[in-house]
N, C-alpha and C. Protein backbone atom coordinates (compact mmCIF):
# COMPACT_ATOMS: atom_id res chain seq x y z
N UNK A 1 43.31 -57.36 -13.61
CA UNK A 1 43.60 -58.50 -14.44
C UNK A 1 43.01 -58.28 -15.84
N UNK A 2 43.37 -59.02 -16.91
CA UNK A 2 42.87 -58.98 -18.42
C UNK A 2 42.83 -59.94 -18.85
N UNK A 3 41.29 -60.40 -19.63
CA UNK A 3 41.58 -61.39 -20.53
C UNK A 3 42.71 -62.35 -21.04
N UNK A 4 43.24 -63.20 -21.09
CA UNK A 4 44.05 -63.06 -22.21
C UNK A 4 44.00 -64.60 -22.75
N UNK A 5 44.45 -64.46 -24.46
CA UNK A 5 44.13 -65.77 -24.83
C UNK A 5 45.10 -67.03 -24.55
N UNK A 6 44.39 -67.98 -24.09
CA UNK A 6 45.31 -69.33 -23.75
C UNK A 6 45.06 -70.22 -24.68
N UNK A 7 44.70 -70.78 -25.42
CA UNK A 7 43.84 -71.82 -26.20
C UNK A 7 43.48 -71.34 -27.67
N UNK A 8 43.55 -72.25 -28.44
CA UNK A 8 42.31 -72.22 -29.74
C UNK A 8 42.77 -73.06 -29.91
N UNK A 9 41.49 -74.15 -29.96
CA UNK A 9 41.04 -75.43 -30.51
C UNK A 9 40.40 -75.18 -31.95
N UNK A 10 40.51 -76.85 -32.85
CA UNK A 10 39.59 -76.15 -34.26
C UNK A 10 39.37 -77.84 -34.19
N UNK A 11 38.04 -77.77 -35.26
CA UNK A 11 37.09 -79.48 -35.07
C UNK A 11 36.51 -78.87 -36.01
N UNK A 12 36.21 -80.29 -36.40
CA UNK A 12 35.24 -80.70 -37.70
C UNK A 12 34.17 -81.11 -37.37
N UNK A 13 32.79 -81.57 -37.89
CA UNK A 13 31.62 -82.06 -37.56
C UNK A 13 31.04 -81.97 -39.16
N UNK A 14 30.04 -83.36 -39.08
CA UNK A 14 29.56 -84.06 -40.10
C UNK A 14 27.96 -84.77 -39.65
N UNK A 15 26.98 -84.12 -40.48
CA UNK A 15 25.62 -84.22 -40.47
C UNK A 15 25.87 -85.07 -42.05
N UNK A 16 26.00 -86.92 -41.76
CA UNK A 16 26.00 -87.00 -43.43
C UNK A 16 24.69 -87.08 -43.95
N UNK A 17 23.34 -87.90 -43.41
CA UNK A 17 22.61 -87.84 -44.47
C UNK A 17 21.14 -86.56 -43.67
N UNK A 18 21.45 -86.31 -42.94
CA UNK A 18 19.93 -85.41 -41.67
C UNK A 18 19.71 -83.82 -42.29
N UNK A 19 21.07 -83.45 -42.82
CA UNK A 19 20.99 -82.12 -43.25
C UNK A 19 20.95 -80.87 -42.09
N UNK A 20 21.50 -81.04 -40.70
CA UNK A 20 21.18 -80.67 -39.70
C UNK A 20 22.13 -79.78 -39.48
N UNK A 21 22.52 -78.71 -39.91
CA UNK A 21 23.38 -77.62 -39.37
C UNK A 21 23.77 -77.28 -37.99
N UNK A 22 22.70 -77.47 -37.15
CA UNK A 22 22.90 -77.87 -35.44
C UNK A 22 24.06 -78.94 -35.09
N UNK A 23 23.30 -80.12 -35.88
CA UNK A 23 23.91 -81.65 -35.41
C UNK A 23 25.35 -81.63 -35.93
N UNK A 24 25.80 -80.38 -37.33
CA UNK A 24 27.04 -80.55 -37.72
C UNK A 24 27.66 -79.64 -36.54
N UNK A 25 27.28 -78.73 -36.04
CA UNK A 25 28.04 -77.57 -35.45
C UNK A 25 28.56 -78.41 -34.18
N UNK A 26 27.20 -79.09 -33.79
CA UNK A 26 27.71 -79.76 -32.01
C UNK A 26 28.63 -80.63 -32.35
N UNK A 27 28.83 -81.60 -33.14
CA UNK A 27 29.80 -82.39 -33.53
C UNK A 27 31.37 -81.56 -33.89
N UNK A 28 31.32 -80.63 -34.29
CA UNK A 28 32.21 -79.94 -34.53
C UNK A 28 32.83 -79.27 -33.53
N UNK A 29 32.48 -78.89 -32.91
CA UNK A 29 32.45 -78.13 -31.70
C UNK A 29 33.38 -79.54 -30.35
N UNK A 30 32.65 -80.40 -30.23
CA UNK A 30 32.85 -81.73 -29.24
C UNK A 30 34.07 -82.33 -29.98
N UNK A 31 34.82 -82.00 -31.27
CA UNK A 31 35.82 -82.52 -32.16
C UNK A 31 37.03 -82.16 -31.56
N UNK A 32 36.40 -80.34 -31.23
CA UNK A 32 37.42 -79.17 -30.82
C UNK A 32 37.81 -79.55 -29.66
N UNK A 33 36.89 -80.00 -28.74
CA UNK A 33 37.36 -79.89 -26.98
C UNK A 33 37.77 -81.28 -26.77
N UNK A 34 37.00 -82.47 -27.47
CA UNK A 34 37.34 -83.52 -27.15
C UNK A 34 38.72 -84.37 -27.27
N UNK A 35 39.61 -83.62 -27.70
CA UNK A 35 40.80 -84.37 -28.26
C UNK A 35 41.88 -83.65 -27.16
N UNK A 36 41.24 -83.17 -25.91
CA UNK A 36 42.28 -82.37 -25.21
C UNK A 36 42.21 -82.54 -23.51
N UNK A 37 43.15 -82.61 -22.76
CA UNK A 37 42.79 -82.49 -21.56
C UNK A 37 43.51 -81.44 -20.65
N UNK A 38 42.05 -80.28 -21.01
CA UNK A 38 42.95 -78.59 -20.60
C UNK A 38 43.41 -78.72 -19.32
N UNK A 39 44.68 -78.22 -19.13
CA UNK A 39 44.88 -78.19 -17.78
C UNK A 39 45.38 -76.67 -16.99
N UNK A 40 45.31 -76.19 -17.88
CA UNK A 40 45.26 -74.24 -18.65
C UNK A 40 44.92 -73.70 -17.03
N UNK A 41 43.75 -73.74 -16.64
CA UNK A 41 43.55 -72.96 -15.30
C UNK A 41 44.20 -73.54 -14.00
N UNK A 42 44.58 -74.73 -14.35
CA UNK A 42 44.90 -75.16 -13.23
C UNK A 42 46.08 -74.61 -13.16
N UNK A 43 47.09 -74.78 -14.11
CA UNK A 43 48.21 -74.38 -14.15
C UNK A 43 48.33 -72.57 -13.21
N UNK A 44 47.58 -72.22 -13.93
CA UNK A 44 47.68 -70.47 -13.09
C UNK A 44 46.93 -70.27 -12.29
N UNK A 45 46.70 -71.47 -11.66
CA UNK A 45 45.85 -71.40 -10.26
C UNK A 45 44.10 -71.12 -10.30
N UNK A 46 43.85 -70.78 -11.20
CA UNK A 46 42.15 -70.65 -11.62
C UNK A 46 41.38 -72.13 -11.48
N UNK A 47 40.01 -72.10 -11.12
CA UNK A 47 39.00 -72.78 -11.44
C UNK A 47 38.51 -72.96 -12.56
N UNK A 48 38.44 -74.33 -13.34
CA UNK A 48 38.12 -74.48 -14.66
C UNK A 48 37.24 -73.70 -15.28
N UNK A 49 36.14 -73.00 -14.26
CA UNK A 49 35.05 -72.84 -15.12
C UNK A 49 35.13 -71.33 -14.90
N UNK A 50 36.39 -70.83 -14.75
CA UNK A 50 36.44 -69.09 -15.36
C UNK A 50 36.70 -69.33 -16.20
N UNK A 51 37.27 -70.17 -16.99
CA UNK A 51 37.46 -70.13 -18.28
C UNK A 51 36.37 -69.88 -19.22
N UNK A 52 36.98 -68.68 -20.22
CA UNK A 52 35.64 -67.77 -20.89
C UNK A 52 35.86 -68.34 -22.28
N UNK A 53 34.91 -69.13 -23.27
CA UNK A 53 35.28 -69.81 -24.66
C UNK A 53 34.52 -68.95 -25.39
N UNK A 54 35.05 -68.13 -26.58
CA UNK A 54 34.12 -67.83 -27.81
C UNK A 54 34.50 -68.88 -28.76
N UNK A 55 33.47 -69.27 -28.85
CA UNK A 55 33.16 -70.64 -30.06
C UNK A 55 32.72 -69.72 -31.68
N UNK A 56 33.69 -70.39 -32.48
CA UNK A 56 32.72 -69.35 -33.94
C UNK A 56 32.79 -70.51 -34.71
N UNK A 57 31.52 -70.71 -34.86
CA UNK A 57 31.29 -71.97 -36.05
C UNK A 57 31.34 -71.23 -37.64
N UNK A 58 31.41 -72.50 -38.83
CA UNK A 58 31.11 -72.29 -40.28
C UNK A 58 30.33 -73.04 -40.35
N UNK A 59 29.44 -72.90 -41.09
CA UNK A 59 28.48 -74.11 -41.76
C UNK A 59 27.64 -73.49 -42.63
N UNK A 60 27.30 -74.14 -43.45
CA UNK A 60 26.03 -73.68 -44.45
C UNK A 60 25.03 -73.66 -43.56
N UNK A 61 23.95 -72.88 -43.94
CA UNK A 61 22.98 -72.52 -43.53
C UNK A 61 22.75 -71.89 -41.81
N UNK A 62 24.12 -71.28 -41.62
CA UNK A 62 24.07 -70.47 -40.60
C UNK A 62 22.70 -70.08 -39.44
N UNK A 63 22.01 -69.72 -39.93
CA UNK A 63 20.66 -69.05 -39.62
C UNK A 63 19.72 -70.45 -38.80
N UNK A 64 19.90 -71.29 -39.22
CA UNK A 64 19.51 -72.51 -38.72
C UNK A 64 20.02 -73.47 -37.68
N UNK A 65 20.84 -72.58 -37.32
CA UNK A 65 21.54 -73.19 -35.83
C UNK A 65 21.10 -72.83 -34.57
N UNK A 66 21.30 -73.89 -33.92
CA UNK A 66 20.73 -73.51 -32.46
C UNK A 66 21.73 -73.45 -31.22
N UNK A 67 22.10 -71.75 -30.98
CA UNK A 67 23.32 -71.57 -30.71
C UNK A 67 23.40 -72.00 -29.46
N UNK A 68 22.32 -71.93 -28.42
CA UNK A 68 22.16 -72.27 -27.12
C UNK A 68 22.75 -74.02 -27.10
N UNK A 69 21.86 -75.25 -28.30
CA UNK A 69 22.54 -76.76 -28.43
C UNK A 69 23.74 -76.47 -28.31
N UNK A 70 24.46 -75.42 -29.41
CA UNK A 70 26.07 -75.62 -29.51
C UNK A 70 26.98 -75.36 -28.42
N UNK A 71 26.46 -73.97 -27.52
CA UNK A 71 26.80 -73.58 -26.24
C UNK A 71 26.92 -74.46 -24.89
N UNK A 72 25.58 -75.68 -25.19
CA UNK A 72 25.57 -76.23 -24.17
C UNK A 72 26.96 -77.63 -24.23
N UNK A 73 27.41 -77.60 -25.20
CA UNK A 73 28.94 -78.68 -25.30
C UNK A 73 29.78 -78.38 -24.32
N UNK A 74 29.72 -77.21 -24.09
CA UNK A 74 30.88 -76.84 -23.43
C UNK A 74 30.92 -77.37 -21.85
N UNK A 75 31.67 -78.30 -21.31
CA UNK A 75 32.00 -78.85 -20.14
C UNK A 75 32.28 -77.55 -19.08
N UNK A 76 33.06 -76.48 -19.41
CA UNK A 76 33.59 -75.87 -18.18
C UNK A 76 33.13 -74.38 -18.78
N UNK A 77 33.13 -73.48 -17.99
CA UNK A 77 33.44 -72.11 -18.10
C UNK A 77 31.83 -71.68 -18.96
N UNK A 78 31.93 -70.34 -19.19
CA UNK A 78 31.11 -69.69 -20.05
C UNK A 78 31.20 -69.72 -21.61
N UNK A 79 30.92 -69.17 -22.28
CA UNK A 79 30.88 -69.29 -23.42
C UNK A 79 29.94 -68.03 -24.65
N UNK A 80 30.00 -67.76 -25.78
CA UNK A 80 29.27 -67.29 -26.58
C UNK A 80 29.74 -68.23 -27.96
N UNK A 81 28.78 -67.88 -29.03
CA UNK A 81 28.64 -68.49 -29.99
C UNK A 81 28.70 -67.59 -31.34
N UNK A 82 29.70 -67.34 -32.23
CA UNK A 82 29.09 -66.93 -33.13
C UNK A 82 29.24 -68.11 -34.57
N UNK A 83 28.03 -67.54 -35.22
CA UNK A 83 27.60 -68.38 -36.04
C UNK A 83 27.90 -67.66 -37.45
N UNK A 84 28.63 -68.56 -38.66
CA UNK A 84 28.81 -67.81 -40.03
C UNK A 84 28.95 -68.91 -40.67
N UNK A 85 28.68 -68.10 -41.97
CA UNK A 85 28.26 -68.68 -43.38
C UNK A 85 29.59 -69.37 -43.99
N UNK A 86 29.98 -70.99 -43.75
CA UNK A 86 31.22 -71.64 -44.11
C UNK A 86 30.72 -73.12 -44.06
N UNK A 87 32.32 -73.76 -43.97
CA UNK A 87 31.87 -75.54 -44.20
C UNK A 87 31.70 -75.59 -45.27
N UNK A 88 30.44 -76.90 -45.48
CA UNK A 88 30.99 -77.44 -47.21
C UNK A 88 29.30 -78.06 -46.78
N UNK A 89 28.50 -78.46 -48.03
CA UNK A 89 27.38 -78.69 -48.38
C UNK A 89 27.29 -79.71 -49.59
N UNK A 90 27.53 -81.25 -49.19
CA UNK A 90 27.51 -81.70 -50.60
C UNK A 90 26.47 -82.46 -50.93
N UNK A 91 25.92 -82.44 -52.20
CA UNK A 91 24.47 -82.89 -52.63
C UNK A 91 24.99 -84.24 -52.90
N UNK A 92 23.58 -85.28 -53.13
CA UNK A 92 23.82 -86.54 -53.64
C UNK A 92 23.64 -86.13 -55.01
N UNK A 93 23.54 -87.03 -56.06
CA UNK A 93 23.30 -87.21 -57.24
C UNK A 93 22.02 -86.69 -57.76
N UNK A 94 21.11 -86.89 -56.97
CA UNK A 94 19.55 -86.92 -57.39
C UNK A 94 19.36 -85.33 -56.79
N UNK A 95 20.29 -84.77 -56.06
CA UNK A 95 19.89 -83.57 -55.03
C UNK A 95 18.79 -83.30 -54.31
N UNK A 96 18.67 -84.53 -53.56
CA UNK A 96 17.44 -84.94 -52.92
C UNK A 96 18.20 -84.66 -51.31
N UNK A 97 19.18 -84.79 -50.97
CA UNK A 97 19.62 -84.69 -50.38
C UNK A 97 21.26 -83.86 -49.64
N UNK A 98 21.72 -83.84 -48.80
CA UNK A 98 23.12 -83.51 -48.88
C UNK A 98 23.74 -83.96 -47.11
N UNK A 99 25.29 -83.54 -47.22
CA UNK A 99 25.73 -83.83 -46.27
C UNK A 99 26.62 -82.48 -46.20
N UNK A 100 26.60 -82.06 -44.69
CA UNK A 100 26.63 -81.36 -44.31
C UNK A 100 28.10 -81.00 -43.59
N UNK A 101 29.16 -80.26 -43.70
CA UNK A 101 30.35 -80.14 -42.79
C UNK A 101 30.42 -78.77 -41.95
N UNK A 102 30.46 -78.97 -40.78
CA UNK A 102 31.09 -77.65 -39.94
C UNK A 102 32.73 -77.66 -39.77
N UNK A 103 33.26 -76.37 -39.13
CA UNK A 103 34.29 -76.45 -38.69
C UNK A 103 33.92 -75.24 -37.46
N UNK A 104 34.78 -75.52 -36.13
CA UNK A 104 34.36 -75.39 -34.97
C UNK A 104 35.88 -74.46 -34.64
N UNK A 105 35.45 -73.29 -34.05
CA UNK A 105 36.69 -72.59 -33.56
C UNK A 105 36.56 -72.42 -32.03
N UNK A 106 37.83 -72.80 -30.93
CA UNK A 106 36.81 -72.74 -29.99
C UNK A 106 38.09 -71.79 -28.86
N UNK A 107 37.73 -70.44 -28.73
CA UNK A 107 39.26 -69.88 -28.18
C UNK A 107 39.20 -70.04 -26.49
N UNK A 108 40.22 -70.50 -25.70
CA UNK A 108 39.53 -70.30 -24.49
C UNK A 108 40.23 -69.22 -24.02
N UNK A 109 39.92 -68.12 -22.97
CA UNK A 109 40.43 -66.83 -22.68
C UNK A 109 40.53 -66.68 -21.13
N UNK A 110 41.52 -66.81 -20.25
CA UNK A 110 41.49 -67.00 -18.86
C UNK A 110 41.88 -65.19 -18.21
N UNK A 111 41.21 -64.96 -17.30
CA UNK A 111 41.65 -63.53 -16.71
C UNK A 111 43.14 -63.92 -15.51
N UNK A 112 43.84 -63.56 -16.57
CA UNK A 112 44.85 -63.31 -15.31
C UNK A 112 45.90 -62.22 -15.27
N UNK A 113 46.73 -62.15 -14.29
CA UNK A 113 47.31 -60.80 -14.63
C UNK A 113 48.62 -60.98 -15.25
């Protein structure tokens, strides 16, 4: 059997005033899966949770994410995380502050033949 791709989901997430690159990614991420009700493995006879997801987030400040929080969204199957330098970062006036946007890629990949 081989990989192969079934899915890609995409979500937004919004940290407006915390500055939390985590809190934008999980939101982003829960944007992706939440608006869907996969029925992908069932259809080809699989158990939900072979389903294999690489998640690739954007957000500013990359490095500051906590990929294991973002990993743990995921309801079914396995997962990895990669994390890169995207999204949007907007300051207030005083630049005392900012608000924060992710965008959430989330592919799901079922083994069948």
């Amino acid at each position: 059997m081989t990989l192969k791709r079934m899915v890609l989901e995409i979500g937004m997430g919004t940290d407006i005033r915390g500055t939390e690159p985590t809190k934008a990614a999980v939101r982003a991420l829960r944007d992706a899966l939440w608006h869907n009700g996969l029925s992908i493995a069932d259809a080809v006879g699989l158990h939900v949770d072979s389903m294999q997801v690489e998640v690739t987030i954007g957000v500013p400040h990359p490095e500051k994410v906590d990929k294991a929080e973002v990993l743990a969204v995921l309801p079914h199957g396995t997962g990895t995380v990669n994390v890169v330098d995207g999204g949007l970062e907007i300051f207030n006036d005083a630049a005392t502050s900012s608000t924060l946007i992710a965008h959430a890629a989330a592919v799901v990949r079922l083994d069948v033949p």
